[in-house]
C-alpha atoms as a PDB file:
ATOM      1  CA  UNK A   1      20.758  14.030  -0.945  1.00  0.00           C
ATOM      2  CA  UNK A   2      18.002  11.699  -1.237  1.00  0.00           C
ATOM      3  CA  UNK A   3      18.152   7.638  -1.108  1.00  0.00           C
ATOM      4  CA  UNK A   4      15.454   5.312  -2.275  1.00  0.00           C
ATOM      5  CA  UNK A   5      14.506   2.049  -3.963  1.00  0.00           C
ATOM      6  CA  UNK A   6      13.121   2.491  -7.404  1.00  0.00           C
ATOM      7  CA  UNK A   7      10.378  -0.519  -7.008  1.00  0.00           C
ATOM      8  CA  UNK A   8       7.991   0.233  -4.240  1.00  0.00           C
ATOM      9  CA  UNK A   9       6.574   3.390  -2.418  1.00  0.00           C
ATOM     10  CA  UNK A  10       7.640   5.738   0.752  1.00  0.00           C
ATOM     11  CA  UNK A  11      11.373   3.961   0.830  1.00  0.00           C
ATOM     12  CA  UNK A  12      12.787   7.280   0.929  1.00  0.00           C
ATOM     13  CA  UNK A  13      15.441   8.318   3.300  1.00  0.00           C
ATOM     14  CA  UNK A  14      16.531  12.181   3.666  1.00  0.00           C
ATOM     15  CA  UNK A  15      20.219  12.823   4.433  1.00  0.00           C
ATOM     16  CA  UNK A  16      20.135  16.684   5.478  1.00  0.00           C
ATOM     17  CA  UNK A  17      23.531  16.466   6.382  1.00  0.00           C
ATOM     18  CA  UNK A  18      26.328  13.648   5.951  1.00  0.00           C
ATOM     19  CA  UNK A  19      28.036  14.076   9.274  1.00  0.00           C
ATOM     20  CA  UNK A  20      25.075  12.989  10.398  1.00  0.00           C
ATOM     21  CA  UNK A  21      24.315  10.302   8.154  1.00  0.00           C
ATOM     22  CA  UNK A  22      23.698   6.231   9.432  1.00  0.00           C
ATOM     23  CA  UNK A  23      25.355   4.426   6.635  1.00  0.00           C
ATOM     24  CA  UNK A  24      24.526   1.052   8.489  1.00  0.00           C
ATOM     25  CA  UNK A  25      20.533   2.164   9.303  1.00  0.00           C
ATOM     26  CA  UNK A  26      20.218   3.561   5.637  1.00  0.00           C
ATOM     27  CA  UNK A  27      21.665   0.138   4.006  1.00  0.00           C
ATOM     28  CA  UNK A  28      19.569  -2.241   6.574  1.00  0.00           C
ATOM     29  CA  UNK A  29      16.403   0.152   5.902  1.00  0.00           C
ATOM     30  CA  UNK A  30      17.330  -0.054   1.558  1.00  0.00           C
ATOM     31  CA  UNK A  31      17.797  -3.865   1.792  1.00  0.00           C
ATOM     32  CA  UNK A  32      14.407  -4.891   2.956  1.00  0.00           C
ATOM     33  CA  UNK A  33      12.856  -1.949   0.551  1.00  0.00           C
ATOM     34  CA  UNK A  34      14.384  -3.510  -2.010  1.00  0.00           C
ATOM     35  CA  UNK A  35      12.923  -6.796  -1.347  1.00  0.00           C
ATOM     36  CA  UNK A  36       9.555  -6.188   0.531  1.00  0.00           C
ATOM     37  CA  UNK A  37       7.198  -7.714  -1.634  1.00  0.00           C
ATOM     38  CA  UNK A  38       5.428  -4.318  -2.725  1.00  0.00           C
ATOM     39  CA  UNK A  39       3.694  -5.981  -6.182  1.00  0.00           C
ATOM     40  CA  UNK A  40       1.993  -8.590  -3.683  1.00  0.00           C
ATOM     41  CA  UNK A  41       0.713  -6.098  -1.075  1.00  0.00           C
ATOM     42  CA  UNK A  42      -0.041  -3.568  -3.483  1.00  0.00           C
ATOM     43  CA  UNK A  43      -2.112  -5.051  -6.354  1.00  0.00           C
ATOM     44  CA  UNK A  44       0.353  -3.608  -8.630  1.00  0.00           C
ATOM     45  CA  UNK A  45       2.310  -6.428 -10.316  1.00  0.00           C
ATOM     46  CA  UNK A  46       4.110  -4.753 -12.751  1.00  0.00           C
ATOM     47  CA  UNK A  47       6.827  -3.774  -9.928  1.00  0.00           C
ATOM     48  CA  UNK A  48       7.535  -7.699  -9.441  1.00  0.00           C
ATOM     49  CA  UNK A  49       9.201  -6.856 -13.106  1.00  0.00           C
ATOM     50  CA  UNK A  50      11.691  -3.868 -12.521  1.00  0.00           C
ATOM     51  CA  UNK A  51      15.288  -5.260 -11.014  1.00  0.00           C
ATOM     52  CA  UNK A  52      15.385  -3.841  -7.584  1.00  0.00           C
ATOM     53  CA  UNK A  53      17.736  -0.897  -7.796  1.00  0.00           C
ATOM     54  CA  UNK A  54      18.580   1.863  -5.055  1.00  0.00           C
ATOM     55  CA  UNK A  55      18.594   5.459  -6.178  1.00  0.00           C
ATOM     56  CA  UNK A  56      20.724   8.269  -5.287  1.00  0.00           C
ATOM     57  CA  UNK A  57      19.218  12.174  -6.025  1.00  0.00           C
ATOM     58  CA  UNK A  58      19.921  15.861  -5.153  1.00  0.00           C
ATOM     59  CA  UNK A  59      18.007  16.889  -2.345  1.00  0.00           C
ATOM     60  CA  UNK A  60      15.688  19.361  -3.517  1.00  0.00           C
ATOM     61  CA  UNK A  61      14.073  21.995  -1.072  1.00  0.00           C
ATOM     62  CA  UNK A  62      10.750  24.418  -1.670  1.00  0.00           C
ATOM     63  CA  UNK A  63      11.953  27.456   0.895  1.00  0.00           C
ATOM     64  CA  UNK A  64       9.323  28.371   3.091  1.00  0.00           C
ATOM     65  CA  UNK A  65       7.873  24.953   2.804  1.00  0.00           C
ATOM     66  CA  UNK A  66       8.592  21.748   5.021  1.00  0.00           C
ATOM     67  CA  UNK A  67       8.341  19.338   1.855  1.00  0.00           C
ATOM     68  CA  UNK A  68       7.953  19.803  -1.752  1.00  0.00           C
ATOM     69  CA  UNK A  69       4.234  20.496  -3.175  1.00  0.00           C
ATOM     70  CA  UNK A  70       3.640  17.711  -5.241  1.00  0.00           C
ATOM     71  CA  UNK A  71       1.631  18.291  -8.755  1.00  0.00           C
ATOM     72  CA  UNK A  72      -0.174  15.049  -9.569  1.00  0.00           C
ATOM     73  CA  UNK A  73      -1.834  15.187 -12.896  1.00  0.00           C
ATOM     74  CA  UNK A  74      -4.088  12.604 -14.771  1.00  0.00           C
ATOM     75  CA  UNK A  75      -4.423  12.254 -17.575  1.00  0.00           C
ATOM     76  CA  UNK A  76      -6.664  10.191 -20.210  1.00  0.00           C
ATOM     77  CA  UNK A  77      -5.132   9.770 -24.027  1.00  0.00           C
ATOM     78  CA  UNK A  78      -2.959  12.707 -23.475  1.00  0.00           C
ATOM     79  CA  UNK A  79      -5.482  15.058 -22.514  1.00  0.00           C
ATOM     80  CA  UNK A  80      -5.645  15.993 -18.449  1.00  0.00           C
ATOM     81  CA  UNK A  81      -8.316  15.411 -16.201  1.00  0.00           C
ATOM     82  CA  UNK A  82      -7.427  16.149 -12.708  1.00  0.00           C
ATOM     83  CA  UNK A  83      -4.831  17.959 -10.802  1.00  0.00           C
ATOM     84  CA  UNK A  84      -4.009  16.855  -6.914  1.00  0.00           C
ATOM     85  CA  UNK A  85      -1.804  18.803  -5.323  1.00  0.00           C
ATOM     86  CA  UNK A  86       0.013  17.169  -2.222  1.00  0.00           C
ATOM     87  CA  UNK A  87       1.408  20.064   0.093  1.00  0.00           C
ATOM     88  CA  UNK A  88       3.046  19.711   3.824  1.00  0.00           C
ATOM     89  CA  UNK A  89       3.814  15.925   3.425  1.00  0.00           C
ATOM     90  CA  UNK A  90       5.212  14.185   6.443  1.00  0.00           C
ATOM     91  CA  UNK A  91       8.904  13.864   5.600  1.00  0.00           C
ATOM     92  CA  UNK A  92       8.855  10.064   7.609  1.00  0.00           C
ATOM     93  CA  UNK A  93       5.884   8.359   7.696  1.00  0.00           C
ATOM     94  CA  UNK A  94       5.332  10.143   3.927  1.00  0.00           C
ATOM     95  CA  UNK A  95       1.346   9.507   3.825  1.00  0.00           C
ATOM     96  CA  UNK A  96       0.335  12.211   6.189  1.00  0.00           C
ATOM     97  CA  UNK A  97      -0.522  15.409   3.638  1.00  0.00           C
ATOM     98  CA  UNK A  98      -2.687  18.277   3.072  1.00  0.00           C
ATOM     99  CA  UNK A  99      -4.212  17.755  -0.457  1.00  0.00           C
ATOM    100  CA  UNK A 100      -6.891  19.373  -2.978  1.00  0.00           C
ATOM    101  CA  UNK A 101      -8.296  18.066  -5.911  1.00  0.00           C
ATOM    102  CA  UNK A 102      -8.594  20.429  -8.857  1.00  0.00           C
ATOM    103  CA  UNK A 103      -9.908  20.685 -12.415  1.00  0.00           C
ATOM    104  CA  UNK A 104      -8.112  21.752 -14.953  1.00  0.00           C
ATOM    105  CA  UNK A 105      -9.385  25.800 -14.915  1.00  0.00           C
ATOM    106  CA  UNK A 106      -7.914  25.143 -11.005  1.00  0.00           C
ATOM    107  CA  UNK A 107     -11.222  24.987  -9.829  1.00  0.00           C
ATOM    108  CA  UNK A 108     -11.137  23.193  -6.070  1.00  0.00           C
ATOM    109  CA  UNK A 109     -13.051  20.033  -5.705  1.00  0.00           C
ATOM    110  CA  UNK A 110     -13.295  19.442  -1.687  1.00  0.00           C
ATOM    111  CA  UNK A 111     -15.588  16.908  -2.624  1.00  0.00           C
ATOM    112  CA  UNK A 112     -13.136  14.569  -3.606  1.00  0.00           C
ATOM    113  CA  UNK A 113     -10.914  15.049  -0.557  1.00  0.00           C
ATOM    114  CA  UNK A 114     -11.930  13.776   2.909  1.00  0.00           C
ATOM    115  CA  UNK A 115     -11.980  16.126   6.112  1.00  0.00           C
ATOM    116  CA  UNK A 116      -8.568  15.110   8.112  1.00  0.00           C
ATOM    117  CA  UNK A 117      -6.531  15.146   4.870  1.00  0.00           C
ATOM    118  CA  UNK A 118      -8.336  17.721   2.726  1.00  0.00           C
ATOM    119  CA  UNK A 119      -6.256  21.581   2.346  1.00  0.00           C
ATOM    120  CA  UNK A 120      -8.098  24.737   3.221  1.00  0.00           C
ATOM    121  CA  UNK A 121     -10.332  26.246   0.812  1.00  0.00           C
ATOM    122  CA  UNK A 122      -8.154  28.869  -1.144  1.00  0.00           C
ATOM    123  CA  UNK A 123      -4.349  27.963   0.775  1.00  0.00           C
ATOM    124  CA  UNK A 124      -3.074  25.947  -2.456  1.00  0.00           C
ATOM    125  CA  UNK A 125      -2.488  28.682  -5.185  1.00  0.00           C
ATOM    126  CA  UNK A 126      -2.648  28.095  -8.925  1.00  0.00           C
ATOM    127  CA  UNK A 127       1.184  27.578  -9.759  1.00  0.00           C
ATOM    128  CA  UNK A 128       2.029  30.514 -12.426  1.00  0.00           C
ATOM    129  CA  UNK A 129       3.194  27.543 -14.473  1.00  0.00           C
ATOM    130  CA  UNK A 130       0.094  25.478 -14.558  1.00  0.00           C
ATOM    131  CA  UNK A 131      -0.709  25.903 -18.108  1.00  0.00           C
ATOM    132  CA  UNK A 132       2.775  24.449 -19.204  1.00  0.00           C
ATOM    133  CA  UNK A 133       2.533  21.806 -16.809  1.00  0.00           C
ATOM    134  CA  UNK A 134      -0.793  20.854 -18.243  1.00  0.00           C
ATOM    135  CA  UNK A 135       1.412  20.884 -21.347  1.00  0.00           C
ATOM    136  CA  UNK A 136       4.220  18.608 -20.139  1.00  0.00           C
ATOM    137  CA  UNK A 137       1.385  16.139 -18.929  1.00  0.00           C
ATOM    138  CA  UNK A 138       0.131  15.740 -22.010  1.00  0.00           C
ATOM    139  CA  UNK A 139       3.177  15.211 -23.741  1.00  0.00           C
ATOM    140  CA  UNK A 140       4.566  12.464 -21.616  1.00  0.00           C
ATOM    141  CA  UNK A 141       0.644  11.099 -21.434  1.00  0.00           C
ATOM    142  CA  UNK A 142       0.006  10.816 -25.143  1.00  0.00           C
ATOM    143  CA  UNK A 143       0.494   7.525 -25.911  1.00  0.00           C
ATOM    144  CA  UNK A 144      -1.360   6.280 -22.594  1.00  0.00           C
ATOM    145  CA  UNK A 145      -4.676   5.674 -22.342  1.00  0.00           C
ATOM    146  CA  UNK A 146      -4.232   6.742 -18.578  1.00  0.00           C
ATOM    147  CA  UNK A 147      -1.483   7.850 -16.916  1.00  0.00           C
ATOM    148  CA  UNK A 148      -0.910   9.703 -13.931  1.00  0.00           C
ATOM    149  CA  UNK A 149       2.277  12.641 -14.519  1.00  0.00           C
ATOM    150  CA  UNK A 150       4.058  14.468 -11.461  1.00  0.00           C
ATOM    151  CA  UNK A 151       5.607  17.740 -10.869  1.00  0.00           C
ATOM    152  CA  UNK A 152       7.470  19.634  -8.107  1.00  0.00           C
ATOM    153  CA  UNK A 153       7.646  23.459  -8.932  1.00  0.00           C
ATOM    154  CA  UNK A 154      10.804  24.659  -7.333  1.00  0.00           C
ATOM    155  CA  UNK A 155      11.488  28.987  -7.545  1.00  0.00           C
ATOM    156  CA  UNK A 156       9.346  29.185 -10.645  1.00  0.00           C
ATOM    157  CA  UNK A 157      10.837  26.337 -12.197  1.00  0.00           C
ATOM    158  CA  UNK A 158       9.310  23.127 -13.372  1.00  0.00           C
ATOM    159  CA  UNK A 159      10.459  19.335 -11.937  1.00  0.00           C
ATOM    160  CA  UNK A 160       9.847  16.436 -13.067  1.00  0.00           C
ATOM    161  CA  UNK A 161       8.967  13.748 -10.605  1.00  0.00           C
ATOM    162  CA  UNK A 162       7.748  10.265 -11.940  1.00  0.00           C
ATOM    163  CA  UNK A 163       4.640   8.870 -14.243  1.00  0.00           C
ATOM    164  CA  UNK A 164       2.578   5.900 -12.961  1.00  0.00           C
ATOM    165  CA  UNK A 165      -0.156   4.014 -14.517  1.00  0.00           C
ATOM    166  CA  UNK A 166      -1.222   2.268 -11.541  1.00  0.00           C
ATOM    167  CA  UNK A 167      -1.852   4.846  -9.073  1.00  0.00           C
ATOM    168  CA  UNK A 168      -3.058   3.421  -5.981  1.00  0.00           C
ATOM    169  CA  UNK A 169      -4.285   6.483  -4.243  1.00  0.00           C
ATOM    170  CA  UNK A 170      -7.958   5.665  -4.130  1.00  0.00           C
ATOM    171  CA  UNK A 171      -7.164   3.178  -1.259  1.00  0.00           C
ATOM    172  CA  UNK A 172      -5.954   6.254   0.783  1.00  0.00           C
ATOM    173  CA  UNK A 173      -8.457   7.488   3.746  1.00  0.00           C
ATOM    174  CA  UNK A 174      -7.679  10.711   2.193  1.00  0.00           C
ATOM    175  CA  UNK A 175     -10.027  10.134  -1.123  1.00  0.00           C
ATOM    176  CA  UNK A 176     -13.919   9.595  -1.017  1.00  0.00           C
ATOM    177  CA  UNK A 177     -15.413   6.473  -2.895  1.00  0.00           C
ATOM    178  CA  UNK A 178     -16.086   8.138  -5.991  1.00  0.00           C
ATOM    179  CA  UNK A 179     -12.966  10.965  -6.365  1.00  0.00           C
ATOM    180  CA  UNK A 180     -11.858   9.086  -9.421  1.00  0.00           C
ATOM    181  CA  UNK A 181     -15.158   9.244 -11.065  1.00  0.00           C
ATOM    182  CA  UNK A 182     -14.234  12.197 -13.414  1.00  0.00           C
ATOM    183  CA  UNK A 183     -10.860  10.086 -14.817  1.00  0.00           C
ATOM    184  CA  UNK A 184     -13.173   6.743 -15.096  1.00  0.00           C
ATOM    185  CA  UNK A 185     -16.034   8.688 -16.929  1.00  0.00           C
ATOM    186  CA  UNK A 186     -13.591  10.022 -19.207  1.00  0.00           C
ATOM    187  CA  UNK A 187     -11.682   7.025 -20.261  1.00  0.00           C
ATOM    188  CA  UNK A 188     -15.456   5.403 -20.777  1.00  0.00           C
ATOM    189  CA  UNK A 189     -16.178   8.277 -22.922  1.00  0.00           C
ATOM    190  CA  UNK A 190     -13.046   7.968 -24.916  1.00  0.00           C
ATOM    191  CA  UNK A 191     -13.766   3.951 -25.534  1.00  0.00           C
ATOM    192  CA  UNK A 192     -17.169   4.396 -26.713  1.00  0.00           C
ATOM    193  CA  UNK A 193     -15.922   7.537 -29.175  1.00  0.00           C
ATOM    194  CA  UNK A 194     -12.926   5.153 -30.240  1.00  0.00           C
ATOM    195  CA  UNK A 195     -10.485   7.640 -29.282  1.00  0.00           C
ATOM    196  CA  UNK A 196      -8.856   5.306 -26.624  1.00  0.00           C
ATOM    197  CA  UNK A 197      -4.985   4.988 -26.814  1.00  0.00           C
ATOM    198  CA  UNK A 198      -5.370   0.914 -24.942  1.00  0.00           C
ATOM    199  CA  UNK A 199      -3.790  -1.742 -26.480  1.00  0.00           C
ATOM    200  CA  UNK A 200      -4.864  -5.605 -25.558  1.00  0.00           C
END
């Protein structure tokens, strides 16, 4: 199984097996998670609002894989922009990756993606199931003028992992200056065509 707080980032802790499970180290380790002052550090107040809660979930495994690939669409008023796909993530430290930026015809965008972080050309595959992914994006995304949607694809089957509207991924040494430009220019668009789904 899986334990983690459901108010900040990378509090994750993986029990592979229970006999060898640190009850005392996991509830120490939860503890501060649940109180670290993530909205502060982060820029992203909204989390000073949720009441801290730990989370318990079913490990779930890719085979072949040492972590689940992670599907990260965004979307703009329902419609998606850009896919990243997260692949080979470091299980502790959780911000070392392999990741590729895609349109939405799975087109590769290396531009967006610096060199230490960025997958080889051609290693990600288009997921048989991208199309109904795409789908399940916009569906969830509809009433957002932005929102980011993820997926784990597990054995042909699709996952759903969490939506954010506050994505804070663009302070990652993994993404160049302007790899948001794409999702910016579209929600600009949007505004001046009146289509936007913001409310002030």
């Amino acid at each position: 199984f899986i334990l983690k707080t459901n108010n900040g980032c990378a509090t994750n802790i993986f029990v592979h097996s229970k006999a060898q499970f640190n009850r005392r180290e996991a509830q120490k380790s939860l503890d501060f998670a649940q109180f670290f002052p993530y909205p502060e550090l982060s820029g992203q107040q909204h989390y000073a609002l949720i009441p801290p809660r730990i989370i318990a979930e079913k490990l779930m495994v890719e085979p072949g894989r040492k972590s689940l690939t992670d599907y990260k669409i965004h979307c703009v008023n329902g419609q998606p922009v850009r896919v990243y796909v997260f692949a080979d993530r470091d299980e502790q430290s959780h911000f070392q990756f392999r990741v590729m930026a895609y349109d939405t015809e799975w087109n590769e965008h290396p531009e967006a993606i610096t060199e230490p972080f960025r997958a080889a050309p051609g290693s990600i595959k288009r997921p048989d199931n991208l199309d109904e992914m795409l789908r399940c994006a916009s569906a969830l995304a509809r009433d957002e003028e932005y929102a980011r949607i993820d997926f784990y694809l597990i054995e042909g089957k699709i996952y759903f992992g969490e939506i954010t509207l506050t994505p804070d991924t663009a302070a990652h040494p993994a993404y160049r200056l302007h790899s948001m430009d794409p999702i910016l220019d579209r929600i600009k668009a949007d505004r001046a065509a009146g289509r936007s789904s913001a409310t002030f």
